[in-house]
PDB file of N, CA and C in Angstrom:
ATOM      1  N   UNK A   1     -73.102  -9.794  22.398  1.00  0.00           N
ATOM      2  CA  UNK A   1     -74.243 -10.415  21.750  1.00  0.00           C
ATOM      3  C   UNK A   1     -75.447  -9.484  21.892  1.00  0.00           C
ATOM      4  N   UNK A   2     -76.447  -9.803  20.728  1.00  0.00           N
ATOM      5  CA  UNK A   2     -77.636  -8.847  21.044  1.00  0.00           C
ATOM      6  C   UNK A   2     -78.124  -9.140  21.944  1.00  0.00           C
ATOM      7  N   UNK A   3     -79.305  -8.097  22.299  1.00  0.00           N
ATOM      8  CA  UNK A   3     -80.464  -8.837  23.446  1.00  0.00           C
ATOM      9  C   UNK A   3     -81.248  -9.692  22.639  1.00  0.00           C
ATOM     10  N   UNK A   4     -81.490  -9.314  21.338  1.00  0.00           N
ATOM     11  CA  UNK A   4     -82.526 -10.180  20.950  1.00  0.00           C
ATOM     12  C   UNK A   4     -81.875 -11.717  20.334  1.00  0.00           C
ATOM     13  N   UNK A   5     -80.414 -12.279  19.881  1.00  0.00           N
ATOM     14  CA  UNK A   5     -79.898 -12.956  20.120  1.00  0.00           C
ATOM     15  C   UNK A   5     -79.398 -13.559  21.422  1.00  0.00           C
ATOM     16  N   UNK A   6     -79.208 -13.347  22.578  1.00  0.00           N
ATOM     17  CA  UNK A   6     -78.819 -13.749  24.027  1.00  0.00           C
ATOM     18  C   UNK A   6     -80.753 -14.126  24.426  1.00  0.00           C
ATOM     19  N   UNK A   7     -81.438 -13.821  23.629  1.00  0.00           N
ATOM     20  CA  UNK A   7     -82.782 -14.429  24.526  1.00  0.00           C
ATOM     21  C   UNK A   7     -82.657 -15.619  23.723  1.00  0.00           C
ATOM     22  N   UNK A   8     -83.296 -15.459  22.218  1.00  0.00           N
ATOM     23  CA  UNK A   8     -83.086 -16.534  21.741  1.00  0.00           C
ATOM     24  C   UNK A   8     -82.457 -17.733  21.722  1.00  0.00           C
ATOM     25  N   UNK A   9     -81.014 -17.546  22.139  1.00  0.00           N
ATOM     26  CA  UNK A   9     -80.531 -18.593  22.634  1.00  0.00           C
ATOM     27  C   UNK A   9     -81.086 -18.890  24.359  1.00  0.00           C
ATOM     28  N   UNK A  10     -80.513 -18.218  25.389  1.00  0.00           N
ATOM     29  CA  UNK A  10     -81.328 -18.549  25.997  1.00  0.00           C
ATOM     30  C   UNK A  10     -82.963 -19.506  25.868  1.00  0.00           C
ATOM     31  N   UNK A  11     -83.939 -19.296  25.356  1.00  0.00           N
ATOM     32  CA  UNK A  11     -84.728 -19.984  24.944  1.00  0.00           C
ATOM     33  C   UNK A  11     -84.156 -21.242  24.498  1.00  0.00           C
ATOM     34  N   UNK A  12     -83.593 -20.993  23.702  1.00  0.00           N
ATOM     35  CA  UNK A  12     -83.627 -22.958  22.623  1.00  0.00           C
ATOM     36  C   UNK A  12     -82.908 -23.553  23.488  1.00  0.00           C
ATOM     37  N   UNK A  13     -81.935 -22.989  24.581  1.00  0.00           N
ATOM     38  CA  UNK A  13     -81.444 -23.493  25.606  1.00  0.00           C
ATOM     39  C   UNK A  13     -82.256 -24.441  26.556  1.00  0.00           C
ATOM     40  N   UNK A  14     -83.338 -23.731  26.441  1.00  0.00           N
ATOM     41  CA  UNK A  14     -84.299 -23.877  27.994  1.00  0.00           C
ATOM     42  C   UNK A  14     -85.530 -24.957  27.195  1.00  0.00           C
ATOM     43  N   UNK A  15     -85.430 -25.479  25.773  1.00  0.00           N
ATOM     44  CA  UNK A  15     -86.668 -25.859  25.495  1.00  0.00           C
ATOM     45  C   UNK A  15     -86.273 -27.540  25.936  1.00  0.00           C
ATOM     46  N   UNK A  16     -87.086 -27.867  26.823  1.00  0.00           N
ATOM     47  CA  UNK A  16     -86.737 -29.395  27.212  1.00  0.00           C
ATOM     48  C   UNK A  16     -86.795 -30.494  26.424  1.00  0.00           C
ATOM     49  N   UNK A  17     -86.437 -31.689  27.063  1.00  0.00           N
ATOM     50  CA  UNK A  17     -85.994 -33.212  26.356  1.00  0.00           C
ATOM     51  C   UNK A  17     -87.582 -33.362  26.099  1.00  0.00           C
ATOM     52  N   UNK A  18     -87.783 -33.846  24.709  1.00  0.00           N
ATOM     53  CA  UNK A  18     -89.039 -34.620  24.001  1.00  0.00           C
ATOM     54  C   UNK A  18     -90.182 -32.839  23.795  1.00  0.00           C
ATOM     55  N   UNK A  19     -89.853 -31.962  23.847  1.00  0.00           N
ATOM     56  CA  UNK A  19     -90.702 -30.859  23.115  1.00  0.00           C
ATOM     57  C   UNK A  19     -90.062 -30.098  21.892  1.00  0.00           C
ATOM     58  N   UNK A  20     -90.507 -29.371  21.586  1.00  0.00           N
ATOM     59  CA  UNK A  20     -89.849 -28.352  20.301  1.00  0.00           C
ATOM     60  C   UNK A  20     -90.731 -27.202  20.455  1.00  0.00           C
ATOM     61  N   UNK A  21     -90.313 -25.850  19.880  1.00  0.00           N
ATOM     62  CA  UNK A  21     -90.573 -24.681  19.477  1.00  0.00           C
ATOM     63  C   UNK A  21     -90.518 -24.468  17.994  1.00  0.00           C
ATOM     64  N   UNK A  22     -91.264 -23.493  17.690  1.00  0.00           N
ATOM     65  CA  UNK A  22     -91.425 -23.137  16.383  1.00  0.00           C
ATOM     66  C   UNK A  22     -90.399 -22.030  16.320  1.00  0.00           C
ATOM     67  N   UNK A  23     -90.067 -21.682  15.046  1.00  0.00           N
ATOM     68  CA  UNK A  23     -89.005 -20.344  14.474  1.00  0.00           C
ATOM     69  C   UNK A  23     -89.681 -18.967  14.890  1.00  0.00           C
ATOM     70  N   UNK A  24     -90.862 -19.045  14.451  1.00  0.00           N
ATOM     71  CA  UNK A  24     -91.978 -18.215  14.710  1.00  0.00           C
ATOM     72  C   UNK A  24     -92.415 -18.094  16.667  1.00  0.00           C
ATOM     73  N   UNK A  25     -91.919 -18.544  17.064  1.00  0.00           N
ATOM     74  CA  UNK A  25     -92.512 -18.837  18.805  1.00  0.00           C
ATOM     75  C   UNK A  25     -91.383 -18.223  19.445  1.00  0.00           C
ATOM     76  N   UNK A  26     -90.265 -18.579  19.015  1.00  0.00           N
ATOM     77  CA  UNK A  26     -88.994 -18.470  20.061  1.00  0.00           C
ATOM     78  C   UNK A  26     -89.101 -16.648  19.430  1.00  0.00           C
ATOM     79  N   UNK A  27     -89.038 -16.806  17.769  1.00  0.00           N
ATOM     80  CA  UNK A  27     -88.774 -15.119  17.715  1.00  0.00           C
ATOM     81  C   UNK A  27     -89.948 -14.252  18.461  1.00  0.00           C
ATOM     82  N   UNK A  28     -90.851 -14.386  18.459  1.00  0.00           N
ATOM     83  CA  UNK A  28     -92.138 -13.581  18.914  1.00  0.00           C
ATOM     84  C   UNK A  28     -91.395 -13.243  20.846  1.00  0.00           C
ATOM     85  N   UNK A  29     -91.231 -14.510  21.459  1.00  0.00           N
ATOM     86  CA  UNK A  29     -91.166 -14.289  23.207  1.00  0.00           C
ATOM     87  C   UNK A  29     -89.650 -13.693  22.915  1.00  0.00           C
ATOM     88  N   UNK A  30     -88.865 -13.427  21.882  1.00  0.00           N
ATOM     89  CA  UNK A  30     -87.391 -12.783  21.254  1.00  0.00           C
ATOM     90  C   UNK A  30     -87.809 -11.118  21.621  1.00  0.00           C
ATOM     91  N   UNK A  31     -88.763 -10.795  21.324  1.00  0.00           N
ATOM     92  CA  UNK A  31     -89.026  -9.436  21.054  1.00  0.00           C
ATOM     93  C   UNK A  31     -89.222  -8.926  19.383  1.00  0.00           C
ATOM     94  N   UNK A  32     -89.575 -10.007  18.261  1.00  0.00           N
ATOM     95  CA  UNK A  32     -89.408  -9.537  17.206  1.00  0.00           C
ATOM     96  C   UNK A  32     -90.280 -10.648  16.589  1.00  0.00           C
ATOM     97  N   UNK A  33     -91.428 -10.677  16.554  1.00  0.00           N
ATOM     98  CA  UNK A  33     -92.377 -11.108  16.197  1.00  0.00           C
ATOM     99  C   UNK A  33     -92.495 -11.740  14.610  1.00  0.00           C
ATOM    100  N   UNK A  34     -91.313 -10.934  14.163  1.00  0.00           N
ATOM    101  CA  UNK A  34     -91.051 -11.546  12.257  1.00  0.00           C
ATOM    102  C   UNK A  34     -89.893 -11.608  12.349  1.00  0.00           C
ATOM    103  N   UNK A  35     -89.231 -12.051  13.149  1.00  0.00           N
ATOM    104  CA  UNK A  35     -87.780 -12.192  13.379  1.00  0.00           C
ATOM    105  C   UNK A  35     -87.458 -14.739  13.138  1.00  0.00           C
ATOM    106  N   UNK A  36     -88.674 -14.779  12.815  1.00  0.00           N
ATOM    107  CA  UNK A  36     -88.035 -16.256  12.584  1.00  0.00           C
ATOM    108  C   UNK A  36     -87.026 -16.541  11.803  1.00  0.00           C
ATOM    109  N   UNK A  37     -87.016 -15.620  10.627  1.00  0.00           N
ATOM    110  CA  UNK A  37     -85.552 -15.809   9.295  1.00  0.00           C
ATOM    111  C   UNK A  37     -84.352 -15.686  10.513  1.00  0.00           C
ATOM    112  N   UNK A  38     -84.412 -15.178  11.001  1.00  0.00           N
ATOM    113  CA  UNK A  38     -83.345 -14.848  12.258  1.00  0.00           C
ATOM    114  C   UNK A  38     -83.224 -15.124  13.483  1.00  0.00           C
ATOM    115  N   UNK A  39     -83.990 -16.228  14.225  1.00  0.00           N
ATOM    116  CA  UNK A  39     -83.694 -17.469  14.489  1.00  0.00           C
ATOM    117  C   UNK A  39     -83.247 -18.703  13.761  1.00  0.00           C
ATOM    118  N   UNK A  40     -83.751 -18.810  12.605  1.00  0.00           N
ATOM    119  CA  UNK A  40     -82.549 -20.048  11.670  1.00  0.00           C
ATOM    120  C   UNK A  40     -81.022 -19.350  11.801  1.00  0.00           C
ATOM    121  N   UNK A  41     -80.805 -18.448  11.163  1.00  0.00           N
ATOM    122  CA  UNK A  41     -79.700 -17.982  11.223  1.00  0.00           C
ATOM    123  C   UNK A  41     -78.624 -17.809  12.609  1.00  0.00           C
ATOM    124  N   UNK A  42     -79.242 -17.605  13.432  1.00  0.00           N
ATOM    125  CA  UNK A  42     -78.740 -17.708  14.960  1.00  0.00           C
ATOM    126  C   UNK A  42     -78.900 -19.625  15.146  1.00  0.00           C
ATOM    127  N   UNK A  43     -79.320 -20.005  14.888  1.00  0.00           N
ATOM    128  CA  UNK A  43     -79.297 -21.711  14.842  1.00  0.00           C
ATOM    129  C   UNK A  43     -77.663 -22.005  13.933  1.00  0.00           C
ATOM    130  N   UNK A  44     -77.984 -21.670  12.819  1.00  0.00           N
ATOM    131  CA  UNK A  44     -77.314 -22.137  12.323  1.00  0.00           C
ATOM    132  C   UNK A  44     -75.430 -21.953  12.377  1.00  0.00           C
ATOM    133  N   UNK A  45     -75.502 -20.439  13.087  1.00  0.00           N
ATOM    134  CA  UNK A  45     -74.259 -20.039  13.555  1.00  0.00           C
ATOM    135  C   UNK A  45     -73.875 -20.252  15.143  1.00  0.00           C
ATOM    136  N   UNK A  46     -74.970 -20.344  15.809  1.00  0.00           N
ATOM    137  CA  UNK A  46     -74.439 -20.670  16.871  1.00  0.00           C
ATOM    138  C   UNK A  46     -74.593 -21.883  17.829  1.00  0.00           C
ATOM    139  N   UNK A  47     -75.190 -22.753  16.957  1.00  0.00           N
ATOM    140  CA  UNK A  47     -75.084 -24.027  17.872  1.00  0.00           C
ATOM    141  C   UNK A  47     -74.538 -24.740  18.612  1.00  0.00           C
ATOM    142  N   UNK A  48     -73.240 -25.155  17.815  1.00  0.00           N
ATOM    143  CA  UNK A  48     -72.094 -25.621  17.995  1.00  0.00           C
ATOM    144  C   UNK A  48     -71.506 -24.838  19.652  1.00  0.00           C
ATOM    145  N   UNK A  49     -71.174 -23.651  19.018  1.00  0.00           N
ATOM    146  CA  UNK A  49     -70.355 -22.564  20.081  1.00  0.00           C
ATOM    147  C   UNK A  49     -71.048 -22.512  21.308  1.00  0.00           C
ATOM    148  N   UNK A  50     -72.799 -22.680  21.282  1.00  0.00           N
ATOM    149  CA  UNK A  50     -73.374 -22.505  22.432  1.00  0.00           C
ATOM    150  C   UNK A  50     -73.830 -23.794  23.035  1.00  0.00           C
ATOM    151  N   UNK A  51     -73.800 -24.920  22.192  1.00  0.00           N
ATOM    152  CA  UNK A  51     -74.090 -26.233  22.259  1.00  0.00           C
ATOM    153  C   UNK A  51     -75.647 -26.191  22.458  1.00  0.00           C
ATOM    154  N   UNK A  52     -76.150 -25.717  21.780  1.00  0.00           N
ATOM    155  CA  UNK A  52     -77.806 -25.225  21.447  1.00  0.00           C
ATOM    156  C   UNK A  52     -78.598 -26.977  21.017  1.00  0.00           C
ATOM    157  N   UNK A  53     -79.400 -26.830  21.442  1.00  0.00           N
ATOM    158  CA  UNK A  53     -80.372 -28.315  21.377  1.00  0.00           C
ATOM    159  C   UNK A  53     -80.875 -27.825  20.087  1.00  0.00           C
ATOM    160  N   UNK A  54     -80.421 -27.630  18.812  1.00  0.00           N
ATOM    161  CA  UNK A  54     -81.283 -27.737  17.502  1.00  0.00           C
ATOM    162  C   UNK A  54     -82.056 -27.784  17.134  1.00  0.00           C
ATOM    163  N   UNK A  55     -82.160 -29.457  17.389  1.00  0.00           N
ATOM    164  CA  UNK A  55     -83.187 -30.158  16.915  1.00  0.00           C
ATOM    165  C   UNK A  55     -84.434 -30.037  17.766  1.00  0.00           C
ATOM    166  N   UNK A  56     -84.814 -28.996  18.783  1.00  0.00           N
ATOM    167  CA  UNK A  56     -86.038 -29.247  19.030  1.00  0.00           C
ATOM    168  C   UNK A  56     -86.369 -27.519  18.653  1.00  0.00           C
ATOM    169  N   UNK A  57     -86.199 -26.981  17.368  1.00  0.00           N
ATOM    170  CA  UNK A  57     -87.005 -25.990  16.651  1.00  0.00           C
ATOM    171  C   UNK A  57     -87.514 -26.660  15.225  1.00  0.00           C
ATOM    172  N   UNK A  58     -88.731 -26.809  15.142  1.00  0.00           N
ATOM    173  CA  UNK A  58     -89.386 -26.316  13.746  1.00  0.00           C
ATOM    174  C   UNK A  58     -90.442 -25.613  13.401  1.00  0.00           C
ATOM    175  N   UNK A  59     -90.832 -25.890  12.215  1.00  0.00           N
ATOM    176  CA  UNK A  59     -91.739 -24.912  11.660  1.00  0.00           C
ATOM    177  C   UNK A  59     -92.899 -24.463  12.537  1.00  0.00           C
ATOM    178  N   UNK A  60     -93.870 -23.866  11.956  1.00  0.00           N
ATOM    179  CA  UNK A  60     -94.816 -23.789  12.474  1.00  0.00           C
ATOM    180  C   UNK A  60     -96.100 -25.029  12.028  1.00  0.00           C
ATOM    181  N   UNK A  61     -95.763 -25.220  10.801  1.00  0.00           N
ATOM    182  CA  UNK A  61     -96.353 -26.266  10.361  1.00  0.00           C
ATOM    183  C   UNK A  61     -96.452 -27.917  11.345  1.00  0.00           C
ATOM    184  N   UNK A  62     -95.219 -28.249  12.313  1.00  0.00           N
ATOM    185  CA  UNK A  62     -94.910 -29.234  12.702  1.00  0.00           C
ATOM    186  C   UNK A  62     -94.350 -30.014  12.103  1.00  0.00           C
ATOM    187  N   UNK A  63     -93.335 -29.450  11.145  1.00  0.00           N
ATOM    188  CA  UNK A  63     -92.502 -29.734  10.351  1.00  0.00           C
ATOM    189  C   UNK A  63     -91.001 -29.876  10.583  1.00  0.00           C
ATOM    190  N   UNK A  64     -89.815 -30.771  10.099  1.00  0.00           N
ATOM    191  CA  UNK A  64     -88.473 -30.234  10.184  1.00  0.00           C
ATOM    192  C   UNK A  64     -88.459 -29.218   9.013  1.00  0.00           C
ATOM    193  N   UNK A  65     -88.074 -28.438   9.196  1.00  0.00           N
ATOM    194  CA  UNK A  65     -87.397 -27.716   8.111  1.00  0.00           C
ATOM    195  C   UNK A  65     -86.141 -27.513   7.200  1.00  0.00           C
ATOM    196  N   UNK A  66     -84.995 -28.441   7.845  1.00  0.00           N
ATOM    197  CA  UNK A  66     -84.062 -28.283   6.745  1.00  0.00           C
ATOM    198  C   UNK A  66     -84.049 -29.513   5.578  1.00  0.00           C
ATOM    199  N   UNK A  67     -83.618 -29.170   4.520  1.00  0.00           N
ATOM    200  CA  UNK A  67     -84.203 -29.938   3.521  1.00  0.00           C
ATOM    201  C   UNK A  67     -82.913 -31.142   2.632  1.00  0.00           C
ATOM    202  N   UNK A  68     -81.971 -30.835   3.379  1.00  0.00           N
ATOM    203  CA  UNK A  68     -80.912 -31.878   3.428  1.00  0.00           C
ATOM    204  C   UNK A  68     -81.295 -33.372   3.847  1.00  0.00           C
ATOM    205  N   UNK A  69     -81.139 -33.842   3.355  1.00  0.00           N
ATOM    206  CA  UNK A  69     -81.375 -35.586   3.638  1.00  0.00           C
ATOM    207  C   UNK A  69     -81.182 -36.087   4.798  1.00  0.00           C
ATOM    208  N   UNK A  70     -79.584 -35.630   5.148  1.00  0.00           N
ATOM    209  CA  UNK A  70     -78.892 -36.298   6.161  1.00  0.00           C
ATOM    210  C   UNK A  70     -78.982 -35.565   7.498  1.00  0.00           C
ATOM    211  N   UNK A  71     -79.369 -33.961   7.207  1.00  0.00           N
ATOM    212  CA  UNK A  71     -79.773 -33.406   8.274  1.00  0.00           C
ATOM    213  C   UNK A  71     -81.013 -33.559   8.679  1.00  0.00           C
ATOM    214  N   UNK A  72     -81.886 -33.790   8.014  1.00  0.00           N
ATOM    215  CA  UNK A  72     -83.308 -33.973   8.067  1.00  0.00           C
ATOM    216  C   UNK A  72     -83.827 -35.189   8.854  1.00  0.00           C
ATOM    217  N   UNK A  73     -82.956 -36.105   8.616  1.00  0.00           N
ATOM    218  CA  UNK A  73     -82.868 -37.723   9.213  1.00  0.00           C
ATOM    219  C   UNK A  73     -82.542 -37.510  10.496  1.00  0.00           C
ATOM    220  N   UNK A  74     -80.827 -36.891  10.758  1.00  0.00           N
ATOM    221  CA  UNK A  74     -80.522 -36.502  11.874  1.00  0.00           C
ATOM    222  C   UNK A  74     -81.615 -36.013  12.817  1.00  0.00           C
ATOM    223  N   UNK A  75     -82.105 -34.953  12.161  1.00  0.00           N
ATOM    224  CA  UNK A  75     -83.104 -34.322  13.396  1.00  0.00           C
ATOM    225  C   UNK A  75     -84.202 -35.131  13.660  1.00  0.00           C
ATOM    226  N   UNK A  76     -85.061 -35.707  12.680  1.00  0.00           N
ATOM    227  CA  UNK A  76     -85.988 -36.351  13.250  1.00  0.00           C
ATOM    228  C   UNK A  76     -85.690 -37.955  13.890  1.00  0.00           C
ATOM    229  N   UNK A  77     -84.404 -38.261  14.301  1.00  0.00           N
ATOM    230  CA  UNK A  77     -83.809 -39.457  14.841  1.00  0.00           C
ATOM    231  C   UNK A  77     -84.141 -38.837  16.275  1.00  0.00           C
ATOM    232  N   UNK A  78     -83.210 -37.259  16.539  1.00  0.00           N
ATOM    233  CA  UNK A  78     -83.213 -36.960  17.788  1.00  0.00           C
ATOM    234  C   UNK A  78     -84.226 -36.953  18.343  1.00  0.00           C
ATOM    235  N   UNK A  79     -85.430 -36.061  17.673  1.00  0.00           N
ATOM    236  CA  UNK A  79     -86.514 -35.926  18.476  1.00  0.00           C
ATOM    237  C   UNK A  79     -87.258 -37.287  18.497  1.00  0.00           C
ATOM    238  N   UNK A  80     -87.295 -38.251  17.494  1.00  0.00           N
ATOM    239  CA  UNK A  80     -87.729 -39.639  18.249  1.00  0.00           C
ATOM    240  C   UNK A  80     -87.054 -39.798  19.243  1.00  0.00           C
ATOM    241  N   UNK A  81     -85.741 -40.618  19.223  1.00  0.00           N
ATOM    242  CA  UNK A  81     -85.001 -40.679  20.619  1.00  0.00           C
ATOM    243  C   UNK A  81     -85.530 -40.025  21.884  1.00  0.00           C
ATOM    244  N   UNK A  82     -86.356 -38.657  21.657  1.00  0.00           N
ATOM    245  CA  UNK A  82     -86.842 -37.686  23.160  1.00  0.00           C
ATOM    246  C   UNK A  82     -88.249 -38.141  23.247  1.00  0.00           C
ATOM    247  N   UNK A  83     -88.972 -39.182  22.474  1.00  0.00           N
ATOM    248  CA  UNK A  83     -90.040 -39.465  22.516  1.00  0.00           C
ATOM    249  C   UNK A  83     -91.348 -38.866  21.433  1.00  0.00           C
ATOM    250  N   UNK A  84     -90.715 -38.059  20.662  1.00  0.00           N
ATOM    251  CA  UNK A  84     -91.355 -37.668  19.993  1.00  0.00           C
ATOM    252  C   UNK A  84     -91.858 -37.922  18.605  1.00  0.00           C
ATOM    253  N   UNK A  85     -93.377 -38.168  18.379  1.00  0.00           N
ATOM    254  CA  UNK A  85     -93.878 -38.895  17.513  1.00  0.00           C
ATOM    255  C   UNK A  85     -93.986 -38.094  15.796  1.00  0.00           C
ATOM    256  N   UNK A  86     -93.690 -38.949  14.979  1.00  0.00           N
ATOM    257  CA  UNK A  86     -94.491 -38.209  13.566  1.00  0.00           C
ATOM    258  C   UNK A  86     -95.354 -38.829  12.904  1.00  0.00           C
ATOM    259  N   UNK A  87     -96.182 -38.053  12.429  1.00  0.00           N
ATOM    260  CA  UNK A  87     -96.863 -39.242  11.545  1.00  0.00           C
ATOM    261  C   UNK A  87     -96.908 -39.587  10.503  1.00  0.00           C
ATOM    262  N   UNK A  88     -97.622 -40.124   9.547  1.00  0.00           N
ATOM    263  CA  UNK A  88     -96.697 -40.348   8.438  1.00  0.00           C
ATOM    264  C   UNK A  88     -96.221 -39.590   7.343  1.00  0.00           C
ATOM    265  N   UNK A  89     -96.711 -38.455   7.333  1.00  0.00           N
ATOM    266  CA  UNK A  89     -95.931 -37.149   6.319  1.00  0.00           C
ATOM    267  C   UNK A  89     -95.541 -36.380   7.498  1.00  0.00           C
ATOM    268  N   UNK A  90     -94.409 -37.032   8.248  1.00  0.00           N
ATOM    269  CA  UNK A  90     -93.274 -36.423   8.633  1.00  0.00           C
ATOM    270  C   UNK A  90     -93.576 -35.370   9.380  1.00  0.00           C
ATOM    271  N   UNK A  91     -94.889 -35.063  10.104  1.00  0.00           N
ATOM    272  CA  UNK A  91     -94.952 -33.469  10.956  1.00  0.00           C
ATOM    273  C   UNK A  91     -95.509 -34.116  12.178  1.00  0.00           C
ATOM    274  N   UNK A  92     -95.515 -33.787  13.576  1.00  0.00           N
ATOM    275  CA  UNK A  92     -95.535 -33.597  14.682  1.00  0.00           C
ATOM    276  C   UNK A  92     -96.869 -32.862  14.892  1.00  0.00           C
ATOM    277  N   UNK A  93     -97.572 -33.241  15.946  1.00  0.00           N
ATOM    278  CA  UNK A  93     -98.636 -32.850  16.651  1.00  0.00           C
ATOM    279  C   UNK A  93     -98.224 -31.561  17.273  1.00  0.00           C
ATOM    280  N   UNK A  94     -98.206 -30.151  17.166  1.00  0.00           N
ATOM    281  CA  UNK A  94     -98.096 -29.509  18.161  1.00  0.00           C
ATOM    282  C   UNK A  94     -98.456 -29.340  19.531  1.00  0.00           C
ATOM    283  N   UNK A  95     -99.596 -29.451  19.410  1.00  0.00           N
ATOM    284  CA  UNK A  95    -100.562 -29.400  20.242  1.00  0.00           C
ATOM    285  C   UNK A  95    -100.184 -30.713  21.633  1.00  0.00           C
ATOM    286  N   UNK A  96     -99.060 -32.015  21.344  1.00  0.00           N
ATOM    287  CA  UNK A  96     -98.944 -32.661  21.927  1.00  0.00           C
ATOM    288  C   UNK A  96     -97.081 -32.495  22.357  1.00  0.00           C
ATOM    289  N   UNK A  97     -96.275 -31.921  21.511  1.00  0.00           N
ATOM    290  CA  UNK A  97     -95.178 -31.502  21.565  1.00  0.00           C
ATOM    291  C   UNK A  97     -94.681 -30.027  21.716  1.00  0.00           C
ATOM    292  N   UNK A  98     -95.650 -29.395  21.517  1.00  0.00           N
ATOM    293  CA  UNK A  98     -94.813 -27.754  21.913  1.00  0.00           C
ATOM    294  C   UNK A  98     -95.043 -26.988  23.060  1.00  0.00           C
ATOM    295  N   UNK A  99     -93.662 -26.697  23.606  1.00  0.00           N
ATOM    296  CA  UNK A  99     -93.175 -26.209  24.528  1.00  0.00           C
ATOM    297  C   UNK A  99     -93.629 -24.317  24.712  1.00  0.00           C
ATOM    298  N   UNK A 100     -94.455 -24.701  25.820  1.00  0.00           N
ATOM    299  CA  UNK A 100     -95.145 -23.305  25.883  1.00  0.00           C
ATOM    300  C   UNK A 100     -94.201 -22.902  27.565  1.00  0.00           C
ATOM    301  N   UNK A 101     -94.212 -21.226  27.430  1.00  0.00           N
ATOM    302  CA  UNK A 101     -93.235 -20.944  28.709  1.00  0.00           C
ATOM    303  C   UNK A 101     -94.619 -19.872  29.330  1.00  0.00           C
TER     304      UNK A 101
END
């Protein structure tokens, strides 16, 4: 695995119950500062295999980002379930949910 994939995971590993990270956050402390297209992509291939907590990356906006219905639901079920609030167009407080290291 890369280094800059083995951090990344590492990271989404380490981001705790009821916070989230941005695409943009995890790639930057990654070593690759425009490397977010490539944190989705490392999400999306290695979740499963690494049993990666997903659902606590989004945008920078405080947004979910995938645009599937059923995935979209999914994720924002989980992060309620961890305590985490939205409001009513669907984005998250950063400032009250993101996970700073």
């Amino acid at each position: 695995m890369e280094p800059f994939t083995q951090r990344v995971v590492e990271l989404i590993k380490g981001i705790p119950e009821g916070k989230v990270m941005t695409y943009g956050q995890i790639a930057t402390l990654s070593g690759n500062n425009r490397g977010a297209r490539q944190v989705a992509r490392i999400l999306h291939t290695l979740s499963k295999k690494n049993n990666l907590p997903w659902h606590r990356v989004i945008n920078i906006k405080g947004e979910i980002s995938v645009t599937d219905y059923e995935s979209f639901n999914l994720q924002k079920m989980f992060l309620e379930s961890e305590g985490i609030i939205f409001t009513g167009n669907n984005t998250l407080n950063l400032n009250d949910f993101q996970y700073h290291i």
